[in-house]
N, C-alpha and C. Protein backbone atom coordinates (compact mmCIF):
# COMPACT_ATOMS: atom_id res chain seq x y z
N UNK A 1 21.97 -1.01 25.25
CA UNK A 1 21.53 0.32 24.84
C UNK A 1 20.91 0.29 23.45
N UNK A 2 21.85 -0.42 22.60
CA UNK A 2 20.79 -0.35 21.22
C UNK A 2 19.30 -0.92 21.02
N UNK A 3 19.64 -2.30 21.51
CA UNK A 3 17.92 -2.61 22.25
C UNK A 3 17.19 -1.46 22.64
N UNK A 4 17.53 -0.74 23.56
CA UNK A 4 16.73 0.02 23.57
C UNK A 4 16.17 0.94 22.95
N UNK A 5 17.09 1.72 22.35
CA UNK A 5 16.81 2.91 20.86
C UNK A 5 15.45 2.02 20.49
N UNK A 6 16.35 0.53 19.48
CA UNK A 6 15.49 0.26 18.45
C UNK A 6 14.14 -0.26 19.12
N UNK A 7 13.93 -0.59 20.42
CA UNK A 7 12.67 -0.73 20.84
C UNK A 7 11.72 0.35 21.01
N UNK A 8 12.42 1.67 21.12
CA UNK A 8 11.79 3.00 21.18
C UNK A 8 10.86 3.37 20.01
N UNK A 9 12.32 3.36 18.64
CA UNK A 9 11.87 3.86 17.46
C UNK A 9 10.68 3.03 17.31
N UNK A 10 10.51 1.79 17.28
CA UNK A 10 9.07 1.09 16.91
C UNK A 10 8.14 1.37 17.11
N UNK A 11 8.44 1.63 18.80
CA UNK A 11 7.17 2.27 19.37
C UNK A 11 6.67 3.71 19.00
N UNK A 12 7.39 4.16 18.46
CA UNK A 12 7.34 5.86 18.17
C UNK A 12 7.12 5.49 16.79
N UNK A 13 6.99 4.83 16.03
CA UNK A 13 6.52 4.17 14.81
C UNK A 13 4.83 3.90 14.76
N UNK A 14 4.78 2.89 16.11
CA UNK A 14 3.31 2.06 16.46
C UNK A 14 2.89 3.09 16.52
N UNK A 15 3.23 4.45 17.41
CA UNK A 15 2.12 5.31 17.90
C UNK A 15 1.45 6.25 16.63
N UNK A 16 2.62 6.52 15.74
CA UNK A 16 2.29 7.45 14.46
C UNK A 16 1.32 6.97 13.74
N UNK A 17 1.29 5.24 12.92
CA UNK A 17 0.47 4.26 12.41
C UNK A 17 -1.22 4.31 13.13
N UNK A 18 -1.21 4.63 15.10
CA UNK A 18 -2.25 4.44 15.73
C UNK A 18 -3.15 5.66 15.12
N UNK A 19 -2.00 6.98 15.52
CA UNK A 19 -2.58 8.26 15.05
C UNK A 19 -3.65 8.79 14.16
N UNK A 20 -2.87 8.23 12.70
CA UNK A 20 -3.06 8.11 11.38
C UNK A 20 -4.48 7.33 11.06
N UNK A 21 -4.33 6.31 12.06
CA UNK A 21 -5.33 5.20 11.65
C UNK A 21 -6.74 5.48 12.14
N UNK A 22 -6.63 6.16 13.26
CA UNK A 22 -7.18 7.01 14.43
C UNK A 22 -7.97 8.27 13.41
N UNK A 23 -7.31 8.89 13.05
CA UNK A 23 -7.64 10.16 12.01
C UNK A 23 -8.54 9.95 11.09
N UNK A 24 -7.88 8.92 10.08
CA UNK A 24 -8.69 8.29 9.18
C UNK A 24 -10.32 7.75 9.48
N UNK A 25 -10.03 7.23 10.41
CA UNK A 25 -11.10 6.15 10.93
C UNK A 25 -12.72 7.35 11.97
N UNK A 26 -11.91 8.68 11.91
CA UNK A 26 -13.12 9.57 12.48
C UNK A 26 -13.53 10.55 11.28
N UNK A 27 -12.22 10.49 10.27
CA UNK A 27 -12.37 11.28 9.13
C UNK A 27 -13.82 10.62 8.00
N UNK A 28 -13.38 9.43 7.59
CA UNK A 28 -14.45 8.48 6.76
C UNK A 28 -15.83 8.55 7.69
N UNK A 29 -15.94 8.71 8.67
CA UNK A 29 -17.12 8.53 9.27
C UNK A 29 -17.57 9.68 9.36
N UNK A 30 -17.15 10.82 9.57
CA UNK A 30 -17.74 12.54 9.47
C UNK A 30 -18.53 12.19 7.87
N UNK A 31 -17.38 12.01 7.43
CA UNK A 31 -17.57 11.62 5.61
C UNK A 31 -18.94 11.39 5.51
N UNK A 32 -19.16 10.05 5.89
CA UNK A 32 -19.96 8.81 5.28
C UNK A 32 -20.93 9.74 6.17
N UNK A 33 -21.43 10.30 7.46
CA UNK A 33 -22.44 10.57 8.10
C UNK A 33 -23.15 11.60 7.53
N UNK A 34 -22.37 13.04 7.16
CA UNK A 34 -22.32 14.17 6.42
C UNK A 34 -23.37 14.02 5.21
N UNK A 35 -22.83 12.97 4.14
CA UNK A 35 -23.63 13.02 2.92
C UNK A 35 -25.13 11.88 3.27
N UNK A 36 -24.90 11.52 4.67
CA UNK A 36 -26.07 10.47 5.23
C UNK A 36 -26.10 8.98 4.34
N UNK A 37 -24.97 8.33 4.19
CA UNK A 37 -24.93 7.29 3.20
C UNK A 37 -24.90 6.08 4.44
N UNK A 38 -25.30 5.19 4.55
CA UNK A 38 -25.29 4.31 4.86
C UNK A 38 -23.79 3.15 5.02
N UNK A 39 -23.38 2.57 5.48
CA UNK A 39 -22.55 1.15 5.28
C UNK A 39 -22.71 0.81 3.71
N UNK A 40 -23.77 0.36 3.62
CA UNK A 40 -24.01 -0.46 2.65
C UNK A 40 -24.10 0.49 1.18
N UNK A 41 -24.49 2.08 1.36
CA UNK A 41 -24.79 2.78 0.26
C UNK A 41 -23.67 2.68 0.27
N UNK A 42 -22.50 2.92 0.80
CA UNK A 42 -21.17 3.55 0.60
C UNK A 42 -20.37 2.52 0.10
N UNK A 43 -20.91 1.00 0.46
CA UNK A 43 -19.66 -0.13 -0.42
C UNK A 43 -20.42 -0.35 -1.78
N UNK A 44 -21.62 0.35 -1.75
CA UNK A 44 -21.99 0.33 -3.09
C UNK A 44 -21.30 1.17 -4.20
N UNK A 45 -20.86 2.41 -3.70
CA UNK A 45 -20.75 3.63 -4.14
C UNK A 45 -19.47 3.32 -4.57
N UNK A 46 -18.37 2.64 -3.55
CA UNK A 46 -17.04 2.73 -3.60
C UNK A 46 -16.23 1.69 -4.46
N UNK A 47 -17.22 0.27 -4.14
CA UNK A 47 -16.35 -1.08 -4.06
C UNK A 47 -15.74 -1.37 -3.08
N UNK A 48 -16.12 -1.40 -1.89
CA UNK A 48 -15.28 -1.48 -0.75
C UNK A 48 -16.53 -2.16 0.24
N UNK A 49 -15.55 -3.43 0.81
CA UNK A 49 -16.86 -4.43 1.25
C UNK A 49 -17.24 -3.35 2.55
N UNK A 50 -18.92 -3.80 2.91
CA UNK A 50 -19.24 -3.02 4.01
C UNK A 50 -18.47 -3.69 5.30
N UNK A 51 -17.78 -4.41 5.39
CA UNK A 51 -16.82 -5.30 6.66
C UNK A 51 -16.03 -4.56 6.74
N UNK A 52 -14.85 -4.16 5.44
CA UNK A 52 -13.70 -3.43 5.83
C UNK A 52 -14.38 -2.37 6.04
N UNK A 53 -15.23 -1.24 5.33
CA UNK A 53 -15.20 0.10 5.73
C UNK A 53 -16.04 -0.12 7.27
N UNK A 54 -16.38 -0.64 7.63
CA UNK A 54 -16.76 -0.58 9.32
C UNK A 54 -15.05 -0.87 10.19
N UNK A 55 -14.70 -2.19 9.76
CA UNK A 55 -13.03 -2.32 10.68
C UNK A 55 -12.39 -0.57 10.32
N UNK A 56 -12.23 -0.31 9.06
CA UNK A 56 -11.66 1.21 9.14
C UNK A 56 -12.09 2.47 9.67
N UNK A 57 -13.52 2.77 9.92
CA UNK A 57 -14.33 3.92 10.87
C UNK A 57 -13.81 3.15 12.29
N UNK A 58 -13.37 1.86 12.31
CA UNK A 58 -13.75 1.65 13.81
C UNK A 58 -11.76 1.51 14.08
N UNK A 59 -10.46 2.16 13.31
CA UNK A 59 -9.24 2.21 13.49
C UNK A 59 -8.81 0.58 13.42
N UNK A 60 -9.54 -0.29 13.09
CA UNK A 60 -9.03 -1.60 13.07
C UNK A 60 -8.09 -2.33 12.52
N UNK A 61 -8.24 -1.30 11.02
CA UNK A 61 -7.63 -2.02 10.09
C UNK A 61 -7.05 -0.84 9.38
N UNK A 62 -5.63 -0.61 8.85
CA UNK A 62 -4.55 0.33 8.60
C UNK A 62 -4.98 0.11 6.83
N UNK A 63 -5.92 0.88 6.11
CA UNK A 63 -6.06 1.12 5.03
C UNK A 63 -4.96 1.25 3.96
N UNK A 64 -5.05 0.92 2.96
CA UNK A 64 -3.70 1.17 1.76
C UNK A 64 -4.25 2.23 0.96
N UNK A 65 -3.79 3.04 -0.08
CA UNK A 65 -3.89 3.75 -0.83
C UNK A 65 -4.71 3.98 -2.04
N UNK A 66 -4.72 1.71 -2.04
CA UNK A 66 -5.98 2.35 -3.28
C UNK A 66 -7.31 1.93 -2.73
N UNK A 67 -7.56 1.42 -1.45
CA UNK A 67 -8.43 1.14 -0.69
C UNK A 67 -9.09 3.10 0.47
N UNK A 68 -8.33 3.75 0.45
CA UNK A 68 -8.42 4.94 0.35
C UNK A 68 -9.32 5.78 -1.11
N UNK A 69 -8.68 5.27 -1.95
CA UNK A 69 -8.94 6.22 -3.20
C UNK A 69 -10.31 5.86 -3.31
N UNK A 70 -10.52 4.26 -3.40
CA UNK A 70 -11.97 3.57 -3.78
C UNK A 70 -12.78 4.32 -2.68
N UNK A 71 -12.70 4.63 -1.46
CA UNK A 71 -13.23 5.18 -0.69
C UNK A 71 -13.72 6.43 -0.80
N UNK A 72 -12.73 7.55 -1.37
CA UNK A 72 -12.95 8.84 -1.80
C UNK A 72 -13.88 9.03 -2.65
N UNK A 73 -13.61 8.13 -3.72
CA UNK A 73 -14.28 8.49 -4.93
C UNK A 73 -15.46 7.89 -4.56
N UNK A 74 -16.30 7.21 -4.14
CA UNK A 74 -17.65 6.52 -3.22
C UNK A 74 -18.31 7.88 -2.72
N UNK A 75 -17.29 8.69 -1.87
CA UNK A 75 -17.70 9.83 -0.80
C UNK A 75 -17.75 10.79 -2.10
N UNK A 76 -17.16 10.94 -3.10
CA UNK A 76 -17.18 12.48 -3.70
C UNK A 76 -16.14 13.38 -3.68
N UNK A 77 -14.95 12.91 -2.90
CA UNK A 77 -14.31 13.72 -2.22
C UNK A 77 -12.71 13.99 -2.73
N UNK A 78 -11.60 14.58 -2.34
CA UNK A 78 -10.42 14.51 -2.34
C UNK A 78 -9.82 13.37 -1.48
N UNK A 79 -8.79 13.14 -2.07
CA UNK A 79 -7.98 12.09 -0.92
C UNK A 79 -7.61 12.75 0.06
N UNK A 80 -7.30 14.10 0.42
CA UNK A 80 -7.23 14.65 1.63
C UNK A 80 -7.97 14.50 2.53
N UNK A 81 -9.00 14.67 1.98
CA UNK A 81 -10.37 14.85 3.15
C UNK A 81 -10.02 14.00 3.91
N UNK A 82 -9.54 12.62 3.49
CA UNK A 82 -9.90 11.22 4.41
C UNK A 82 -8.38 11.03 5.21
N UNK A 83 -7.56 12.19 5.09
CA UNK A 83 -6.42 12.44 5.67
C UNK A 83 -6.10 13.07 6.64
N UNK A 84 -6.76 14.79 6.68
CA UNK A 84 -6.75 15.74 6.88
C UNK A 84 -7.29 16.33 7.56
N UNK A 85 -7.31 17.05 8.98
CA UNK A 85 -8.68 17.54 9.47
C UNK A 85 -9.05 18.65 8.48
N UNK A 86 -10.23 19.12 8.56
CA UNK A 86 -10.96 20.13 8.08
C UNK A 86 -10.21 21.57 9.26
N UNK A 87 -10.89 22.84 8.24
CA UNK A 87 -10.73 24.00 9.13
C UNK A 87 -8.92 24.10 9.18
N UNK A 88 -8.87 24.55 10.34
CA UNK A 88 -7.78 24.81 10.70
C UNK A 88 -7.19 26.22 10.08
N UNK A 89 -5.95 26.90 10.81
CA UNK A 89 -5.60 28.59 10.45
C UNK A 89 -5.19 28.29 9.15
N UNK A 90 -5.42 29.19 8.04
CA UNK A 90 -3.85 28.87 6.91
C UNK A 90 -2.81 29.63 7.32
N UNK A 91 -1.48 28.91 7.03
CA UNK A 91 -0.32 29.12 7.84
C UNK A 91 0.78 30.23 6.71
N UNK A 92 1.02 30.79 6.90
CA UNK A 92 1.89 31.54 5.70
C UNK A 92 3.32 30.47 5.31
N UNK A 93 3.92 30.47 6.97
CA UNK A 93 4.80 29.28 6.77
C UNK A 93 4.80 28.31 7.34
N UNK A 94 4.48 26.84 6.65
CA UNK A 94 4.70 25.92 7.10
C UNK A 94 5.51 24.78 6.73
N UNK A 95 6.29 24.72 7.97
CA UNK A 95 7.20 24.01 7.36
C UNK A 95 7.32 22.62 7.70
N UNK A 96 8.21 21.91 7.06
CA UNK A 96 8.38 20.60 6.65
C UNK A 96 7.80 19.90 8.17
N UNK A 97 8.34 19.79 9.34
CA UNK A 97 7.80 19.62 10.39
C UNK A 97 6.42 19.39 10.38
N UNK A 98 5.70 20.35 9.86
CA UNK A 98 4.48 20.67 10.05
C UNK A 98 3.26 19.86 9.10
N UNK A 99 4.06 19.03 8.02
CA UNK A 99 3.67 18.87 6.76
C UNK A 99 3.22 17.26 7.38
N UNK A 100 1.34 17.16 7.88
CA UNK A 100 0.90 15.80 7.73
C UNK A 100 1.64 14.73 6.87
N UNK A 101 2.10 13.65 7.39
CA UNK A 101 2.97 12.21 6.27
C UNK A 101 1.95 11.41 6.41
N UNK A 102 1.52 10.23 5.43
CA UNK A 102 1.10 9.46 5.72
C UNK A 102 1.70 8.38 4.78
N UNK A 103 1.95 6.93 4.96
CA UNK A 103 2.36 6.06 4.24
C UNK A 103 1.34 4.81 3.94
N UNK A 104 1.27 4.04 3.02
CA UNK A 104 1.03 3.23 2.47
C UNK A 104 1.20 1.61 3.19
N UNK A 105 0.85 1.32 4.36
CA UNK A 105 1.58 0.01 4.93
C UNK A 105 1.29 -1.38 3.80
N UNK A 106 1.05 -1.07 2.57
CA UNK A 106 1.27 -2.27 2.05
C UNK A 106 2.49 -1.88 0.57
N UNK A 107 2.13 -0.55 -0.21
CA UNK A 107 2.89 -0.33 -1.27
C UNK A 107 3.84 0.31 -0.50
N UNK A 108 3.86 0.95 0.41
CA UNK A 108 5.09 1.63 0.39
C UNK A 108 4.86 3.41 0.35
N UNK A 109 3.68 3.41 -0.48
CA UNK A 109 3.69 4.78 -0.80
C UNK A 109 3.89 5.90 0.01
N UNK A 110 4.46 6.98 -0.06
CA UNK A 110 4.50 8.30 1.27
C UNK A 110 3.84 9.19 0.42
N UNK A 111 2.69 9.86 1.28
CA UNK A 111 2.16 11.23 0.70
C UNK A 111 2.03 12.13 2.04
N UNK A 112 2.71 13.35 1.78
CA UNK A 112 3.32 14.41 2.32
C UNK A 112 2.44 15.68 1.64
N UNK A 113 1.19 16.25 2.93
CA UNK A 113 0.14 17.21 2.61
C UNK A 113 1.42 18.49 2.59
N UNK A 114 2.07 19.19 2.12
CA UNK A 114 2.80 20.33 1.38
C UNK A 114 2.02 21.72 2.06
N UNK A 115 1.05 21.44 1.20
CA UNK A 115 -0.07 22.38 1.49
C UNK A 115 -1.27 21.98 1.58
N UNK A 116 -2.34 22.33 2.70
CA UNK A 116 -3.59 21.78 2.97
C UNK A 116 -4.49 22.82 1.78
N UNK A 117 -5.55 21.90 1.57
CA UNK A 117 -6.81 22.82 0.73
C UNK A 117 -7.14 23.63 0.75
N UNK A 118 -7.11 24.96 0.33
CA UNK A 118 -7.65 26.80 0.93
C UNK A 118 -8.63 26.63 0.49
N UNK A 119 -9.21 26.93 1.61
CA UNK A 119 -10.93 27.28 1.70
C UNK A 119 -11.55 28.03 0.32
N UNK A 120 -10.92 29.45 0.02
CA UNK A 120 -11.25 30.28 -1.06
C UNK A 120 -11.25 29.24 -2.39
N UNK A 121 -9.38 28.73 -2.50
CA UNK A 121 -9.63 28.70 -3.82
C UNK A 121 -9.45 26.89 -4.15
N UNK A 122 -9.86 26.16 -3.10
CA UNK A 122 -9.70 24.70 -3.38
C UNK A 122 -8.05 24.02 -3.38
N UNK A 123 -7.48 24.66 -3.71
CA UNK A 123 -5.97 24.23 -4.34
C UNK A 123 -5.06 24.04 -3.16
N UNK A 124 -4.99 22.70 -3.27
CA UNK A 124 -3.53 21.90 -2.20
C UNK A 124 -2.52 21.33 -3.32
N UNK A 125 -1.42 20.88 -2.16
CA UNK A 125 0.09 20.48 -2.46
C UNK A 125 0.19 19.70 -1.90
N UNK A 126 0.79 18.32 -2.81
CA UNK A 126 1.43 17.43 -2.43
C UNK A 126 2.11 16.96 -3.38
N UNK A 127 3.23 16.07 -2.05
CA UNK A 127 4.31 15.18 -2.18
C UNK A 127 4.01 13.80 -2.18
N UNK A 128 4.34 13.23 -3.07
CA UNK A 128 4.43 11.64 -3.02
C UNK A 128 6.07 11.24 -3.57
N UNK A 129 6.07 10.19 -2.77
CA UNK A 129 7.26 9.00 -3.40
C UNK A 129 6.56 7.62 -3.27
N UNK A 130 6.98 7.14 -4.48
CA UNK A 130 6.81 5.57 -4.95
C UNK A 130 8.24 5.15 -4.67
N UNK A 131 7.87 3.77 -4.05
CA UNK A 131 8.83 3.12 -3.76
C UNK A 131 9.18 2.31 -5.18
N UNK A 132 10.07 1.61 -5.62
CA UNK A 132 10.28 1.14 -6.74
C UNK A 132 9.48 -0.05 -7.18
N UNK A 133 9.02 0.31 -8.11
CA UNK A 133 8.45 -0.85 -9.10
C UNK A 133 7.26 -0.77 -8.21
N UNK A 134 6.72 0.44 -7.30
CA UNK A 134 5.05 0.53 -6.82
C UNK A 134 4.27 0.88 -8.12
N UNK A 135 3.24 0.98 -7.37
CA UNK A 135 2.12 0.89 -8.27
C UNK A 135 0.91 1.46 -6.89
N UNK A 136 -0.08 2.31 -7.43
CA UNK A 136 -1.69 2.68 -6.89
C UNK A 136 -2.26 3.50 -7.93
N UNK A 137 -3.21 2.74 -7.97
CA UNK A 137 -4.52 3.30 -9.05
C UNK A 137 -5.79 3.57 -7.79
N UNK A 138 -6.61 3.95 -8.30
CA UNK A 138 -7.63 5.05 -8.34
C UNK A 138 -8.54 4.96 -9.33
N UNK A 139 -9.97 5.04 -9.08
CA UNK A 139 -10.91 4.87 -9.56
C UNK A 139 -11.60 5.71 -10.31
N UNK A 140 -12.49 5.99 -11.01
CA UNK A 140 -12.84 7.68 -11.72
C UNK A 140 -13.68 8.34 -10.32
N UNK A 141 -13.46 9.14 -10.08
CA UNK A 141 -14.34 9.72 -9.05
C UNK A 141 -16.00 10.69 -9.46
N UNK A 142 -16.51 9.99 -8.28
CA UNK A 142 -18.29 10.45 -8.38
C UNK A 142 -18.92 11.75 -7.94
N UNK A 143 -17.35 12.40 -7.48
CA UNK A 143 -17.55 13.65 -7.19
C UNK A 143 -17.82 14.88 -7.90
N UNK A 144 -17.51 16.29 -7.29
CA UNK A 144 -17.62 16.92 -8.01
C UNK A 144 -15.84 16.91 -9.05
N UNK A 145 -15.40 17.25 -9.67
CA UNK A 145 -13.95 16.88 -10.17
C UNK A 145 -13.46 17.90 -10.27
N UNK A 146 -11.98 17.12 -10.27
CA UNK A 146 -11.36 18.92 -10.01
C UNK A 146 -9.65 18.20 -11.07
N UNK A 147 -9.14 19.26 -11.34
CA UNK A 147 -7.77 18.84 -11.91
C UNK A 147 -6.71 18.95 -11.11
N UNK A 148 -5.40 18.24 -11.75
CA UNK A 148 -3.92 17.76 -10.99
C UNK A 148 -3.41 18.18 -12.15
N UNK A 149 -2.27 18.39 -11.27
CA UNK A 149 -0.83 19.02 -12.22
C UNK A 149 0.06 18.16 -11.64
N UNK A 150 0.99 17.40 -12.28
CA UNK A 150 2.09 16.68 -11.52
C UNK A 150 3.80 17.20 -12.46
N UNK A 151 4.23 17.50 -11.05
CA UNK A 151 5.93 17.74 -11.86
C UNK A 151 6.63 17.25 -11.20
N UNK A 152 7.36 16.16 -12.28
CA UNK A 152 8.42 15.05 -11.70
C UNK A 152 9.46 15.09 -11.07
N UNK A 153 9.96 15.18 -9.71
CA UNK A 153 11.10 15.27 -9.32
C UNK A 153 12.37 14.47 -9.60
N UNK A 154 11.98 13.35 -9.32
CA UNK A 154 12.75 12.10 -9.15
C UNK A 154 12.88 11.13 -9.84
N UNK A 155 13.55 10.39 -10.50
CA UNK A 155 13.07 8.84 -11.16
C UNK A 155 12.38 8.97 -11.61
N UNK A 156 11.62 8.16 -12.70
CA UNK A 156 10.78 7.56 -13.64
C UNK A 156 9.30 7.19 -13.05
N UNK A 157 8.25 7.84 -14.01
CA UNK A 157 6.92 7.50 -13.41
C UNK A 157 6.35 7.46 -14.82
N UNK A 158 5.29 6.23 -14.65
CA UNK A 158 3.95 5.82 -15.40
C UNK A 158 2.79 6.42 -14.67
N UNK A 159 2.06 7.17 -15.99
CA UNK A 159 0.39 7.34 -15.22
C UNK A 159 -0.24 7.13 -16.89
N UNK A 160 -0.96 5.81 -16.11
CA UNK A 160 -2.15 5.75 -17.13
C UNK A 160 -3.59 6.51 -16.81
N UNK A 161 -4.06 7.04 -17.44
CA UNK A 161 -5.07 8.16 -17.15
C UNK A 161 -6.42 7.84 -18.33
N UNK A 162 -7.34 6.65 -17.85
CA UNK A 162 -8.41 5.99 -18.45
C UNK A 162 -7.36 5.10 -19.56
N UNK A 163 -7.54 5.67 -20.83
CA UNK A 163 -6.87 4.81 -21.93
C UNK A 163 -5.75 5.54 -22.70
N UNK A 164 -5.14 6.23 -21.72
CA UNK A 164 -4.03 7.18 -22.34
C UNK A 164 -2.69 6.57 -21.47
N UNK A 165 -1.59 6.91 -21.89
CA UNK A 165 -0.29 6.33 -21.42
C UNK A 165 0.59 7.38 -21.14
N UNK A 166 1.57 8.05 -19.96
CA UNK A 166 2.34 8.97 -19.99
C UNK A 166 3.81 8.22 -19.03
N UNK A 167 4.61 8.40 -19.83
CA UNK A 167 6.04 8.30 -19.32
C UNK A 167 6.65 9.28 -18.89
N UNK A 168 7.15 9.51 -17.65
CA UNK A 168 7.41 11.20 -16.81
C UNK A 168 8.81 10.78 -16.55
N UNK A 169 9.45 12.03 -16.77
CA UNK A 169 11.23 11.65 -16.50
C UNK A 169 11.27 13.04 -16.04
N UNK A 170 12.12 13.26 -14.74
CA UNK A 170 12.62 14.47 -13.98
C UNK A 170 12.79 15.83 -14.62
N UNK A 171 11.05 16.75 -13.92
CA UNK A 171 11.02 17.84 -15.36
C UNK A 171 9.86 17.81 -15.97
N UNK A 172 9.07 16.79 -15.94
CA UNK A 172 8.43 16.80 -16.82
C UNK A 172 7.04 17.22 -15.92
N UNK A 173 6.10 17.89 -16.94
CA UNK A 173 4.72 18.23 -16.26
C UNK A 173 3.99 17.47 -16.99
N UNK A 174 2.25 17.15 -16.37
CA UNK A 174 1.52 16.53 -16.72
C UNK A 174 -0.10 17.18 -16.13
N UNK A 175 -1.00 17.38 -17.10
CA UNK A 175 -2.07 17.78 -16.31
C UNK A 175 -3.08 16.86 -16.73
N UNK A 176 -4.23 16.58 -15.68
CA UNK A 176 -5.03 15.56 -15.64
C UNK A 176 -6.00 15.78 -14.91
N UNK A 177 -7.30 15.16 -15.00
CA UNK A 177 -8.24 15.28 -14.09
C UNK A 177 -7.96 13.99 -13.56
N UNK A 178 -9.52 13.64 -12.81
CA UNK A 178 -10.08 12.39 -12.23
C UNK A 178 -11.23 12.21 -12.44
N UNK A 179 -11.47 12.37 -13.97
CA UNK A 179 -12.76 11.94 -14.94
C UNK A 179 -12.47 10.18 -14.92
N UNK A 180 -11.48 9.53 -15.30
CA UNK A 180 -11.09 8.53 -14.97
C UNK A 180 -10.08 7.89 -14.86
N UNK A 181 -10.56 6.63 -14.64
CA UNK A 181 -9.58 5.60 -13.42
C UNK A 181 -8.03 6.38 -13.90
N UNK A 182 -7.26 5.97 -12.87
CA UNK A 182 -5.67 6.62 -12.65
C UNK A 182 -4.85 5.16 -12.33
N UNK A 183 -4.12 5.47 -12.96
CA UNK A 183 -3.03 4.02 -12.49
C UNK A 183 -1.56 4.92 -12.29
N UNK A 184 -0.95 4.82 -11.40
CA UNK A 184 0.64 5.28 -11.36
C UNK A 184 1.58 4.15 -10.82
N UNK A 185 2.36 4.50 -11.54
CA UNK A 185 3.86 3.23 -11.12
C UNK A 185 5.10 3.57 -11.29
N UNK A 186 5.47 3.62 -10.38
CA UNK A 186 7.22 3.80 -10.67
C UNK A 186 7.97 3.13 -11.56
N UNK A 187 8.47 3.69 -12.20
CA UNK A 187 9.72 2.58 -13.54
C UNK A 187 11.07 2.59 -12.85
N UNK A 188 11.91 2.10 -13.64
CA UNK A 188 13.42 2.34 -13.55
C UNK A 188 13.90 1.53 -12.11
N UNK A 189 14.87 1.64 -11.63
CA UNK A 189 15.91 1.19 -10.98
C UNK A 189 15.36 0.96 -9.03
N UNK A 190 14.96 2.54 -9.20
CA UNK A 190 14.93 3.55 -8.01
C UNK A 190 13.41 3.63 -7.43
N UNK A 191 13.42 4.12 -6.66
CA UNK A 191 12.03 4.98 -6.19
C UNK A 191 11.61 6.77 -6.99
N UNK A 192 10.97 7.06 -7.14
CA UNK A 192 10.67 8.53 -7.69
C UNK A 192 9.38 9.15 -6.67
N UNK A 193 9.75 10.39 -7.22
CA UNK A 193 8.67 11.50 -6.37
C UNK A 193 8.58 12.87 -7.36
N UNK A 194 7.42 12.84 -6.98
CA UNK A 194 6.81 13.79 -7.68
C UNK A 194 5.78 14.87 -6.67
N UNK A 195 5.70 15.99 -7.48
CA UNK A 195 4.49 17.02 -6.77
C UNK A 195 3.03 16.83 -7.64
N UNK A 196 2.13 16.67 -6.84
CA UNK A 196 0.81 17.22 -7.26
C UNK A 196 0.07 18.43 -6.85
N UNK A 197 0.28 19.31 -7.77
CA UNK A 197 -0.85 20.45 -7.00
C UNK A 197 -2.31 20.34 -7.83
N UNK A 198 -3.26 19.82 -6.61
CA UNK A 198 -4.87 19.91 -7.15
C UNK A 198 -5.56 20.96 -6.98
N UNK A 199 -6.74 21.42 -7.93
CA UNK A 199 -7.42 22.34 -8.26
C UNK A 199 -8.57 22.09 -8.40
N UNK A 200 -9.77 23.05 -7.97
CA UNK A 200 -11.24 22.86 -8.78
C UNK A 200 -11.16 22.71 -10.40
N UNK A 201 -12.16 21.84 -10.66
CA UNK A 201 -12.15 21.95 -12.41
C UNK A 201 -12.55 23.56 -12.93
């Protein structure tokens, strides 16, 4: 019987990873078609060889976080976009159930859409946890820019933000754009989590 559970859960694992990968992989390509960029304009744009971003439009290959970000910032875009469908009702309540996860299959990272982007006023919610002693940076983005607010839940977090340094301990707020590059890392013992709510500039 336990064989079996744990052969289940995997599979109910595989299928979420397919989903995700699935999503992503029609999301970047609306993307990339939308602004009419090419393969090749877009690994120009991003840093991202034109090999992987074809294996990833085509679900091949299970993207990481800062291979995501390099991607965004190429497109112009939020990291949602390349998460997230577009459209959809806004929900008054939505709850945890309801709240898109996506993880990191190489750092570890979990980011948990809270709240999707409102059409009117730009502004989503999210959840992240760093696993301990993670780390994902992010590139300056070529978009239009918009600002982050982060308030620390959990454990200890580093964000270097271009050539500035911030140490975050449970409590603490931080506001920032994505004028440039972003580095975050978990400190201390543990894993930590934090909220970001993003905004138009």
């Amino acid at each position: 019987m336990g064989n079996t559970s744990s052969t289940s859960a995997i599979s109910s694992s595989a299928e979420a990873t397919d989903d995700i990968d699935a999503l992503i992989a029609s999301r970047l390509l609306a993307l990339r078609q939308a602004r009419g960029l090419t393969l090749t304009e877009l690994a120009d744009l991003s840093g991202v060889s034109k090999a992987m971003i074809s294996k990833v439009e085509r679900a091949q290959s299970s993207p990481t976080a800062v291979l995501l970000g390099r991607l965004a910032a190429g497109l112009g875009v939020p990291l949602a976009q390349l998460l997230t469908e577009d459209g959809g009702r806004p929900q008054r309540l939505r709850t945890r159930a309801e709240q898109d996860v996506w993880r990191d299959p190489e750092a570890g990272y979990l980011r948990r859409q809270v709240a999707e982007r409102q059409a009117g006023s730009g502004v989503e919610l999210v959840e992240v946890e760093l696993p301990r002693a993670a780390q994902v940076s992010y590139p300056r983005w070529s978009g239009k820019p918009y600002r982050q607010c982060l308030w620390m839940l959990e454990g200890a977090l580093r964000v270097d933000y271009g050539d500035e340094r911030f140490d975050l301990a449970p409590g603490d707020c931080l506001d920032f754009g994505v004028d440039r590059p972003l580095v975050f890392k978990a400190l201390g013992r543990g894993a930590c989590r934090y909220l970001l709510v993003a905004s138009p500039s």
